[in-house]
Each structure stands twice: as C-alpha cells, then as structure tokens.
N, C-alpha and C. Protein backbone atom coordinates (compact mmCIF):
# COMPACT_ATOMS: atom_id res chain seq x y z
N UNK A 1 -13.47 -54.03 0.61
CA UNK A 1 -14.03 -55.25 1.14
C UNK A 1 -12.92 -56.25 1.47
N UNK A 2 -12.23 -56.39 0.76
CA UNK A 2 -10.81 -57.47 0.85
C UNK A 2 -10.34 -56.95 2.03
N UNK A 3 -9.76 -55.84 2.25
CA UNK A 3 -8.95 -55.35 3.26
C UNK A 3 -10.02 -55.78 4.93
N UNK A 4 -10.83 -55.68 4.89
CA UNK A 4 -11.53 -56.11 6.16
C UNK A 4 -12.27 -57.57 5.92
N UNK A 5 -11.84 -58.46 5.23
CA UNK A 5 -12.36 -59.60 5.45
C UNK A 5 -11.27 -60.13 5.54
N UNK A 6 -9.89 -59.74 5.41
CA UNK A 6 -8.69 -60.15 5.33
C UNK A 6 -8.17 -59.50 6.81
N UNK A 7 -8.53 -58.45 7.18
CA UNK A 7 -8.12 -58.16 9.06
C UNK A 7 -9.16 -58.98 9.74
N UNK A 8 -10.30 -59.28 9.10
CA UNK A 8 -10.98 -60.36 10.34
C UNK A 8 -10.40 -61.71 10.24
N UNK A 9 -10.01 -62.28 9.09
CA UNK A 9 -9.21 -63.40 9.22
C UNK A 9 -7.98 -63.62 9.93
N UNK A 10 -7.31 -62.69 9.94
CA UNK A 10 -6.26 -62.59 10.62
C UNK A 10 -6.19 -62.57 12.13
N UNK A 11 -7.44 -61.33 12.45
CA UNK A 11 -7.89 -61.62 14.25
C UNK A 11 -7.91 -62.79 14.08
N UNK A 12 -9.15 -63.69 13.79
CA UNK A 12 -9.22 -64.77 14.30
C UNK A 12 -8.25 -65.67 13.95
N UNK A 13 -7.00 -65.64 13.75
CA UNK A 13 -6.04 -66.41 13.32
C UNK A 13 -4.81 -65.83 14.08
N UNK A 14 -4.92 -64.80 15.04
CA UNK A 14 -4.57 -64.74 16.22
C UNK A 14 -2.86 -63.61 14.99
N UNK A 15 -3.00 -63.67 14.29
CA UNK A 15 -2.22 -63.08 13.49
C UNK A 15 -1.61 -61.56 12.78
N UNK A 16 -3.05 -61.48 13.61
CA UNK A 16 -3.37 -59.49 13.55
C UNK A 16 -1.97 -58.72 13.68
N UNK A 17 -1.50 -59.06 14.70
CA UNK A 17 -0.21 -58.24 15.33
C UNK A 17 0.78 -58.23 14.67
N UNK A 18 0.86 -59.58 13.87
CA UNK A 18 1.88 -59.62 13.01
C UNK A 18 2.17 -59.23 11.14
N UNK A 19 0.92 -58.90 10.96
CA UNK A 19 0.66 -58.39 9.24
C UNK A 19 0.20 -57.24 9.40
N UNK A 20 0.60 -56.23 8.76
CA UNK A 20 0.05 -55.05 8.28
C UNK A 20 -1.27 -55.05 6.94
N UNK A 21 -2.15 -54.74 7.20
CA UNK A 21 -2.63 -54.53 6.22
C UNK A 21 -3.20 -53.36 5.91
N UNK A 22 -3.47 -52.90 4.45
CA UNK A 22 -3.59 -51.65 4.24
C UNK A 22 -4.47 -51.81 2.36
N UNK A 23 -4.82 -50.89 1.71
CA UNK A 23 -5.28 -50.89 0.86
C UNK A 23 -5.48 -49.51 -0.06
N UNK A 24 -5.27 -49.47 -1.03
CA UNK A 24 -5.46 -47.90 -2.23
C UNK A 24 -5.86 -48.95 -3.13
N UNK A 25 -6.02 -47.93 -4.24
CA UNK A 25 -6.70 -48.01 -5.72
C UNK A 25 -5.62 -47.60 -6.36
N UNK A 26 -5.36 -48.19 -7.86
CA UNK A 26 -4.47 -47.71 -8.98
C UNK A 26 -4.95 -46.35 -9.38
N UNK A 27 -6.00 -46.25 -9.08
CA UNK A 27 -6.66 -44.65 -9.97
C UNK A 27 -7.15 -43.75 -8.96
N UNK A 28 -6.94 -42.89 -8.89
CA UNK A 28 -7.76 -41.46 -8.35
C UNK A 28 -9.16 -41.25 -7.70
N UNK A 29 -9.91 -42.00 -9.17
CA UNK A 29 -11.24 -41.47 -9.23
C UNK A 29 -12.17 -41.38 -8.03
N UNK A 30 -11.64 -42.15 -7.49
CA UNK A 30 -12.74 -42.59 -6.15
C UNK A 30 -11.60 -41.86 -4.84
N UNK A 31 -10.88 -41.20 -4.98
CA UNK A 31 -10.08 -40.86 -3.99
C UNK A 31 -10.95 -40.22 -2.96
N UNK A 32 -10.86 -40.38 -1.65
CA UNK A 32 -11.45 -39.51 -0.40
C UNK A 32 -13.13 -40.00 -0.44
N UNK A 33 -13.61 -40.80 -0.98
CA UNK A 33 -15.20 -41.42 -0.61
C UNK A 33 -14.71 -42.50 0.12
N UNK A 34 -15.70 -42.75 0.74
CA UNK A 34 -16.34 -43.84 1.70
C UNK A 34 -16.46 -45.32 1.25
N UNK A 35 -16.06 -46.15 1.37
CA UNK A 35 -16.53 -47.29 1.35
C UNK A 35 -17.96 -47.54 0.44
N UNK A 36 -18.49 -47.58 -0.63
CA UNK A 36 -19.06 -47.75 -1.46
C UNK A 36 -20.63 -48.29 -0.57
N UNK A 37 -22.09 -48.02 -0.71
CA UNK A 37 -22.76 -48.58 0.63
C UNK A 37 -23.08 -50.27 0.29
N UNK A 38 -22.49 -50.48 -0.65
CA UNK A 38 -23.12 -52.59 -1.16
C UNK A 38 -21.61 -52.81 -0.46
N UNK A 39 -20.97 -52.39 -0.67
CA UNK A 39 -19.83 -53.41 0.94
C UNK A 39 -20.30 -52.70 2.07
N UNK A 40 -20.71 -51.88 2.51
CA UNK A 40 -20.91 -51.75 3.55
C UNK A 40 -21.65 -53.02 4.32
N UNK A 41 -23.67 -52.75 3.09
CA UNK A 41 -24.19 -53.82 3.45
C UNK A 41 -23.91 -55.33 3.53
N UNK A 42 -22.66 -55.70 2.35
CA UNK A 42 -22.73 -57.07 2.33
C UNK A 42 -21.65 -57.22 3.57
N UNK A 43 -20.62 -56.46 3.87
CA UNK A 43 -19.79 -56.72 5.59
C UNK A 43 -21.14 -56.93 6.71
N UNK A 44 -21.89 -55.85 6.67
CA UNK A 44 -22.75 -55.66 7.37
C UNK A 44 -23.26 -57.52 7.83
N UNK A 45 -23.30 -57.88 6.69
CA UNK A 45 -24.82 -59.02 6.52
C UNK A 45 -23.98 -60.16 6.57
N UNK A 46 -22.36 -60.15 6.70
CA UNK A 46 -21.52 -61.21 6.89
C UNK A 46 -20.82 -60.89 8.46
N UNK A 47 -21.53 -60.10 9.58
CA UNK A 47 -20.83 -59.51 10.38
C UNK A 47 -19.46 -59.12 10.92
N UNK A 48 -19.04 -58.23 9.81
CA UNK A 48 -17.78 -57.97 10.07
C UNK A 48 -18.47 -56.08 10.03
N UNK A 49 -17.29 -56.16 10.75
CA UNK A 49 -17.30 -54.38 11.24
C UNK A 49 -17.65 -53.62 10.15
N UNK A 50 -18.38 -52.48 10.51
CA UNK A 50 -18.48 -51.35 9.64
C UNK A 50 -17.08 -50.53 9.15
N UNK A 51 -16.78 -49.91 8.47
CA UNK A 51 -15.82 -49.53 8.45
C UNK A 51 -15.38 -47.68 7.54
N UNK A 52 -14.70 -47.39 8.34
CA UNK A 52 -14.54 -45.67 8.35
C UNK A 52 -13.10 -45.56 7.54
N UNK A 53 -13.40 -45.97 6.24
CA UNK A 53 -12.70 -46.02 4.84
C UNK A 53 -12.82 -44.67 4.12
N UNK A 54 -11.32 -44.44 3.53
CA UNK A 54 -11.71 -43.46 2.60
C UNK A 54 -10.93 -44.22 1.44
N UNK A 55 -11.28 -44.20 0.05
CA UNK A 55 -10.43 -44.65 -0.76
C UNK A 55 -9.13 -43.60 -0.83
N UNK A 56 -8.00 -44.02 -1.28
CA UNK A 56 -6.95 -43.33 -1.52
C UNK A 56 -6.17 -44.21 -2.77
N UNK A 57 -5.21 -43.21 -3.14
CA UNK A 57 -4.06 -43.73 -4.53
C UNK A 57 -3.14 -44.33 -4.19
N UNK A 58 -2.87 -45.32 -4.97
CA UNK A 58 -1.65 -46.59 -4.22
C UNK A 58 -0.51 -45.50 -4.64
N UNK A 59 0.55 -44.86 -4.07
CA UNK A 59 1.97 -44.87 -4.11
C UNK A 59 2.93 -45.77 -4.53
N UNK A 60 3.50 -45.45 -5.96
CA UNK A 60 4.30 -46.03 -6.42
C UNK A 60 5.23 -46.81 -5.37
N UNK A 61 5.69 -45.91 -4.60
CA UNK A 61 7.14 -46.44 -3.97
C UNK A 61 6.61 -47.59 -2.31
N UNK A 62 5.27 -47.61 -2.87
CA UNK A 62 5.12 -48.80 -1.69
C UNK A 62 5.24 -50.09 -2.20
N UNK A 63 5.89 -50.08 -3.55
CA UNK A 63 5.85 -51.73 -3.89
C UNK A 63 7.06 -52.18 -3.02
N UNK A 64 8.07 -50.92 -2.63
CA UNK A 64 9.21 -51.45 -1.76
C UNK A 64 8.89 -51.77 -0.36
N UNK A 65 7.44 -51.03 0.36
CA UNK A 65 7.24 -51.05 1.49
C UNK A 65 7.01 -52.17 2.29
N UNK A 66 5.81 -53.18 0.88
CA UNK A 66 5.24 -54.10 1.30
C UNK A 66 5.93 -55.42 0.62
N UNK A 67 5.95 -56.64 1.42
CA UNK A 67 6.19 -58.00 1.52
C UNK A 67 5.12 -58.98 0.35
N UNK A 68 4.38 -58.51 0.30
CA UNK A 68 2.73 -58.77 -0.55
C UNK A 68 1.72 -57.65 -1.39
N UNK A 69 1.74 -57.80 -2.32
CA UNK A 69 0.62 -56.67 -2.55
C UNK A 69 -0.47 -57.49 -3.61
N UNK A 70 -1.44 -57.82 -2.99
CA UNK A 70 -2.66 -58.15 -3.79
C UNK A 70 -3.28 -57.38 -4.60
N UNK A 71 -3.44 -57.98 -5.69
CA UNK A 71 -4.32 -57.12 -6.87
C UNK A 71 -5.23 -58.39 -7.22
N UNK A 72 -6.70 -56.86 -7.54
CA UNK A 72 -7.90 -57.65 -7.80
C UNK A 72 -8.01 -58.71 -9.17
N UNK A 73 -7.40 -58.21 -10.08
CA UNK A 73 -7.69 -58.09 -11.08
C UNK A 73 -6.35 -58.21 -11.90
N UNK A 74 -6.11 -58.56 -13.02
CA UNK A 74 -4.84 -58.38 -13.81
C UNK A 74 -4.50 -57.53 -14.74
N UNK A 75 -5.71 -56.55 -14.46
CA UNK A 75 -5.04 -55.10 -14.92
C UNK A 75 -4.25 -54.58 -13.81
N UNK A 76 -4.42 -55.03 -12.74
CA UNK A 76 -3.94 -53.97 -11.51
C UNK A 76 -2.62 -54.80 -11.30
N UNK A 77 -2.88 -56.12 -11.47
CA UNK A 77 -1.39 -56.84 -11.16
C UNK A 77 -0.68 -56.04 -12.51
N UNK A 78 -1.17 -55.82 -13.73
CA UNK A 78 0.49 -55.87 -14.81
C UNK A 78 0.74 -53.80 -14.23
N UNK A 79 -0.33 -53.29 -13.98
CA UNK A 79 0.26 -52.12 -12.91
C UNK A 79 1.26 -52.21 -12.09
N UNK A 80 0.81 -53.08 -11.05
CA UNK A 80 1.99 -53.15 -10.05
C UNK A 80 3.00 -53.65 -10.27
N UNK A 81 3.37 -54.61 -10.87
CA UNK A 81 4.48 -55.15 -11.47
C UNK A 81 5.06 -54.10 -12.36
N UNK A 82 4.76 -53.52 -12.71
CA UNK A 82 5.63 -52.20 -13.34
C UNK A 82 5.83 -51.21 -12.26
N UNK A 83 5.02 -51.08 -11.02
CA UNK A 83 5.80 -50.14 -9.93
C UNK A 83 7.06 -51.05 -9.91
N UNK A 84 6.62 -51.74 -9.51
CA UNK A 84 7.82 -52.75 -9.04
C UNK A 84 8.85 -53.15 -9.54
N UNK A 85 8.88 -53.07 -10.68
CA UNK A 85 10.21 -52.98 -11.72
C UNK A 85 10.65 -52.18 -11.51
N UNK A 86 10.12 -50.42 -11.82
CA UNK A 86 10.48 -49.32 -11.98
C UNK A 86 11.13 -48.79 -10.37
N UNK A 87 10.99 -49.30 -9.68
CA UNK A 87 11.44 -49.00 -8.39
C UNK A 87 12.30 -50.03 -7.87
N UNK A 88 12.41 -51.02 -7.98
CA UNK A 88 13.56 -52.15 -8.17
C UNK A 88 13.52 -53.50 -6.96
N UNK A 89 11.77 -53.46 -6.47
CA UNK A 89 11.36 -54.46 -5.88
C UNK A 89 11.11 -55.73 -6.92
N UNK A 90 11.18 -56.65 -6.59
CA UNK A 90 10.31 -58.07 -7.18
C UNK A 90 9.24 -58.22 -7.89
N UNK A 91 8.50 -58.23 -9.09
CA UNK A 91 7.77 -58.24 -9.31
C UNK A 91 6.95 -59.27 -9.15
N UNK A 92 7.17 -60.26 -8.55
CA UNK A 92 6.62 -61.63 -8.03
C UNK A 92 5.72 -61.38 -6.75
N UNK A 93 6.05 -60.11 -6.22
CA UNK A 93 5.43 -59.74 -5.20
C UNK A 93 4.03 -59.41 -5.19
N UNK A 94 3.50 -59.21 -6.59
CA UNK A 94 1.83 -59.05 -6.86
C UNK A 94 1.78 -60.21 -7.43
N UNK A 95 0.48 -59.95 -6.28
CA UNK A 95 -0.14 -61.91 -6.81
C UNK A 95 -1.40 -61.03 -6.90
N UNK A 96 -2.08 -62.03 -7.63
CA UNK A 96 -3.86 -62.02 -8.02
C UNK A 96 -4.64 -62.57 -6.95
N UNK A 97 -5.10 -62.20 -6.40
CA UNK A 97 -6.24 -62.75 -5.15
C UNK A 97 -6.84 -63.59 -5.30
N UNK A 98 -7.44 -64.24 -6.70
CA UNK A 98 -8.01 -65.24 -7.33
C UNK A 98 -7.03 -66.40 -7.67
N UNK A 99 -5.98 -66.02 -7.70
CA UNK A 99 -4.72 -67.11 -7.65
C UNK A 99 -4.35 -67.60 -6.51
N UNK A 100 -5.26 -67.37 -5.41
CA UNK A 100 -4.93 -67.67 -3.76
C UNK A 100 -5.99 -68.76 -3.91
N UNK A 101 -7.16 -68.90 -4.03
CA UNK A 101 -7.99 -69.59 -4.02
C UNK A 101 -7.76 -71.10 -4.52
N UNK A 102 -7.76 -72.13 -2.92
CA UNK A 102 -6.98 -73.27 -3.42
C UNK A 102 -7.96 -74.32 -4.09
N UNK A 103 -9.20 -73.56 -4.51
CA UNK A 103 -10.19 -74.56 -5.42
C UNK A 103 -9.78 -74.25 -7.12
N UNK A 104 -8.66 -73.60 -6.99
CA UNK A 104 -8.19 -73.28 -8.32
C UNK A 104 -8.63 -71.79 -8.53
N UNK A 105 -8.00 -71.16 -9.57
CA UNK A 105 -8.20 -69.64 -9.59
C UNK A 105 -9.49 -69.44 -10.07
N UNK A 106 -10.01 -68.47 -9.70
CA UNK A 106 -11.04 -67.78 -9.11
C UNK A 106 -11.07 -66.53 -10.36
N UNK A 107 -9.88 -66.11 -10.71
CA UNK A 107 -10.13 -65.43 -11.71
C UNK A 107 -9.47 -64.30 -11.50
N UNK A 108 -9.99 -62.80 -11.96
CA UNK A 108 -10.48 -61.35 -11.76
C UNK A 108 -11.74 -61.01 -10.54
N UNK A 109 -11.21 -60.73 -9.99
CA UNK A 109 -11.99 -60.03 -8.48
C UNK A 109 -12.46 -58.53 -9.56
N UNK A 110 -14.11 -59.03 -10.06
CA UNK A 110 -14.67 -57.74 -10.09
C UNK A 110 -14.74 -56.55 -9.38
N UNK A 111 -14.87 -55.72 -10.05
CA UNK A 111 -15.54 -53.99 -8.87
C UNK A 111 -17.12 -53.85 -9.01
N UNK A 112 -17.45 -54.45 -8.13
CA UNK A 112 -18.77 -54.45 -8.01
C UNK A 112 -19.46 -52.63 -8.02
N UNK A 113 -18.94 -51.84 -7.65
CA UNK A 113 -19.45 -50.47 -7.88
C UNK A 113 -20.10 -50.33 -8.67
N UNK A 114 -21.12 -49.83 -8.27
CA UNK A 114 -22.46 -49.09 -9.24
C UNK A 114 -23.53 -50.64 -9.45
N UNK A 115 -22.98 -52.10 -8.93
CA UNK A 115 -24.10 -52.81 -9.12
C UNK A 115 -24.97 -53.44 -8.04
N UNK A 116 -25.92 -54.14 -8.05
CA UNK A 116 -26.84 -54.83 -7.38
C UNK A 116 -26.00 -55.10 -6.03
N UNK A 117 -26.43 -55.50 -5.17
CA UNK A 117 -25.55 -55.85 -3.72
C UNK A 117 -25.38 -57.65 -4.05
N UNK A 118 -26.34 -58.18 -4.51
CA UNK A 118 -26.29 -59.70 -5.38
C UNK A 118 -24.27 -59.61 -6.01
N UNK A 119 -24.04 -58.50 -6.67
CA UNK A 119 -22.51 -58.59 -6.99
C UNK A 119 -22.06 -59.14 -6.04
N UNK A 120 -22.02 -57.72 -4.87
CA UNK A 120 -21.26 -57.39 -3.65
C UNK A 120 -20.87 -59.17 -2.99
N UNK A 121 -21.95 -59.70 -3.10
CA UNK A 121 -22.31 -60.97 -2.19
C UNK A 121 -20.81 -61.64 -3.25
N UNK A 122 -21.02 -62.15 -4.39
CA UNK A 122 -20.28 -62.46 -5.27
C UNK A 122 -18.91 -62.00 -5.21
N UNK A 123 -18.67 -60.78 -4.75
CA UNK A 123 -17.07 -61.06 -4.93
C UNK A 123 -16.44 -61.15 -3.79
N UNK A 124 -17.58 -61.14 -2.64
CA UNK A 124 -16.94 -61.25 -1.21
C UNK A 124 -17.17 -63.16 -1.39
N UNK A 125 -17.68 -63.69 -1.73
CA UNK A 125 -17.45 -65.44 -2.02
C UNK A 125 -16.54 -65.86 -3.02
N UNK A 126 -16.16 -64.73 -3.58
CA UNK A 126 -14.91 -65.25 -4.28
C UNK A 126 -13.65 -64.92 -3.31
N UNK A 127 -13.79 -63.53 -2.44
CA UNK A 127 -12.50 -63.23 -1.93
C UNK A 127 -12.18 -64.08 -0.85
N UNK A 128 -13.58 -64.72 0.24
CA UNK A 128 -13.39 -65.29 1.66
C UNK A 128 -12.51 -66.65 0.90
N UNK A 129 -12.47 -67.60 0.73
CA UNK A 129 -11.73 -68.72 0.11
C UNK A 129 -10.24 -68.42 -0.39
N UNK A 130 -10.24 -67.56 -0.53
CA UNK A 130 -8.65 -66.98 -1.54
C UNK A 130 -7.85 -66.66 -0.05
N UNK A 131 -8.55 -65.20 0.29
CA UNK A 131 -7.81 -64.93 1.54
C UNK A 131 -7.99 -66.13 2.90
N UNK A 132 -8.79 -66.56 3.25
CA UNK A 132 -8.70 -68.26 4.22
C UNK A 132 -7.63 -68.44 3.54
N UNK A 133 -6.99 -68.54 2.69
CA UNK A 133 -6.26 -69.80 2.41
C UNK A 133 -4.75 -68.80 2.66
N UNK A 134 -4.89 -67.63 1.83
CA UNK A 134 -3.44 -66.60 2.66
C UNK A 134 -3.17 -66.95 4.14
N UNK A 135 -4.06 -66.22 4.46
CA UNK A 135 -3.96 -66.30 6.18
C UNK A 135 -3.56 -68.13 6.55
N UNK A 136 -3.96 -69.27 6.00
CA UNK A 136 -3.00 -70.73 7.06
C UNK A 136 -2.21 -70.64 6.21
N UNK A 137 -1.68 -69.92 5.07
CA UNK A 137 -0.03 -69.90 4.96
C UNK A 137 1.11 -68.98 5.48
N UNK A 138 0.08 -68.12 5.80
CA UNK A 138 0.87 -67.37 6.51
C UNK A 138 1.87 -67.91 7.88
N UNK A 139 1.66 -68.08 8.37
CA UNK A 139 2.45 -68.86 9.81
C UNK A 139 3.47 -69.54 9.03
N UNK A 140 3.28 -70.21 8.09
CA UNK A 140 4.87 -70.72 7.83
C UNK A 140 5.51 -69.92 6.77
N UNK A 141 4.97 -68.91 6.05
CA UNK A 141 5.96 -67.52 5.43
C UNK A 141 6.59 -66.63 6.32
N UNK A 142 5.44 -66.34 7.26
CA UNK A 142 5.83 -65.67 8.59
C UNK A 142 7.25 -66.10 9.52
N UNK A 143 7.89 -67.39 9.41
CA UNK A 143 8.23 -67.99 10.40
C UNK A 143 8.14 -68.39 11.68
C-alpha cells in the first residue's frame, strides 16, 4: 500500500522521474502473492491504481542501493539498521514512516493482513500524511 500511495504522490508532484521507488518484506512468508485483496480494495476506494504486486524479500545489500529506506514499524527499522551496519551504509538511512508524519509520529504502521478492510482504511490514513509530507521535502533533498 505505501509503495503506491507514495508513486501517486510523487506523479502528482511531478517527481516521479526523479525517485525510485520499490518495496520487499523483511520475511519470506508472503513471498510471490499478490497484493493482499483489503489494499487492493482500500487503493481501489481511494482511486489509485490497481496494482500487479508480488511480495518479495528485501536483500540485504540494498541498504547500499537506496538513499531512503522506509520501515513500517520498528521491528523492521532495528532490521534494517543492522543491514546497514553490516554492509557499511548509514544507519540513519531507515526512518519510520510514522516519524514522517508532521502532526507528530504516528507510530508503528500496522500489517493490516488477515483484518477487516476498516484496518486497511486505518493504515492508509496513517501512511497518506507521513508520505505528503516526504514527497514537499523532497525537492529540497533532491536539489
């Protein structure tokens, strides 16, 4: 869900061309399924594109790849921050997505999987505010 509410912000922020974005999971489990169907519906019902997702495993050695790596949650940040040690990038480079949110942090970005689409709604209103606020800083990180 993040990863495509975060490329529609960016279209419309005319910014697309210039950020890569991309997305895996710390774990396996869900490797090679689909987009879960309560993001489907809640993109659906916020009109943003459908989307032809497969989950996949984050690769250690992309903490060097990427400039940013968002984590939901702060189990996944003290994860990445140990790629990132162990490979000899920055560990400042994982931020919490809920630490973007300039009404003050927001928290842990639940995994809504396996619940009500009522979640789904919930952590896409926690994520739109966090990421809005990435995307107008971007242009002046960007240069």
């Amino acid at each position: 869900m993040a990863e495509i509410v975060l490329r529609d912000r960016l279209e419309h922020a005319g910014l697309a061309h210039r950020v890569v974005v991309d997305s895996a999971g710390i774990s396996d489990e869900e490797a090679g399924r689909p987009a879960y169907p309560g993001t489907q519906r809640t993109l659906d019902r916020h009109g943003l594109p459908s989307v032809d997702h497969r989950a996949r495993l984050f690769e250690q050695s992309w903490v060097t790849r990427y400039d940013l790596l968002l984590a939901m949650d702060s189990g996944h940040r003290r994860v990445l921050q140990r790629y990132a040690t162990r490979h000899g990038a920055d560990p400042s480079r994982v931020v919490l997505v809920g630490d973007l949110d300039p009404a003050g942090s927001t928290g842990d970005v639940p995994d809504p999987w396996g619940y009500p689409d009522d979640v789904f709604e919930d952590v896409y209103a926690q994520l739109e505010p966090a990421l809005d606020a990435l995307v107008a800083a971007l242009p002046t990180r960007l240069g």
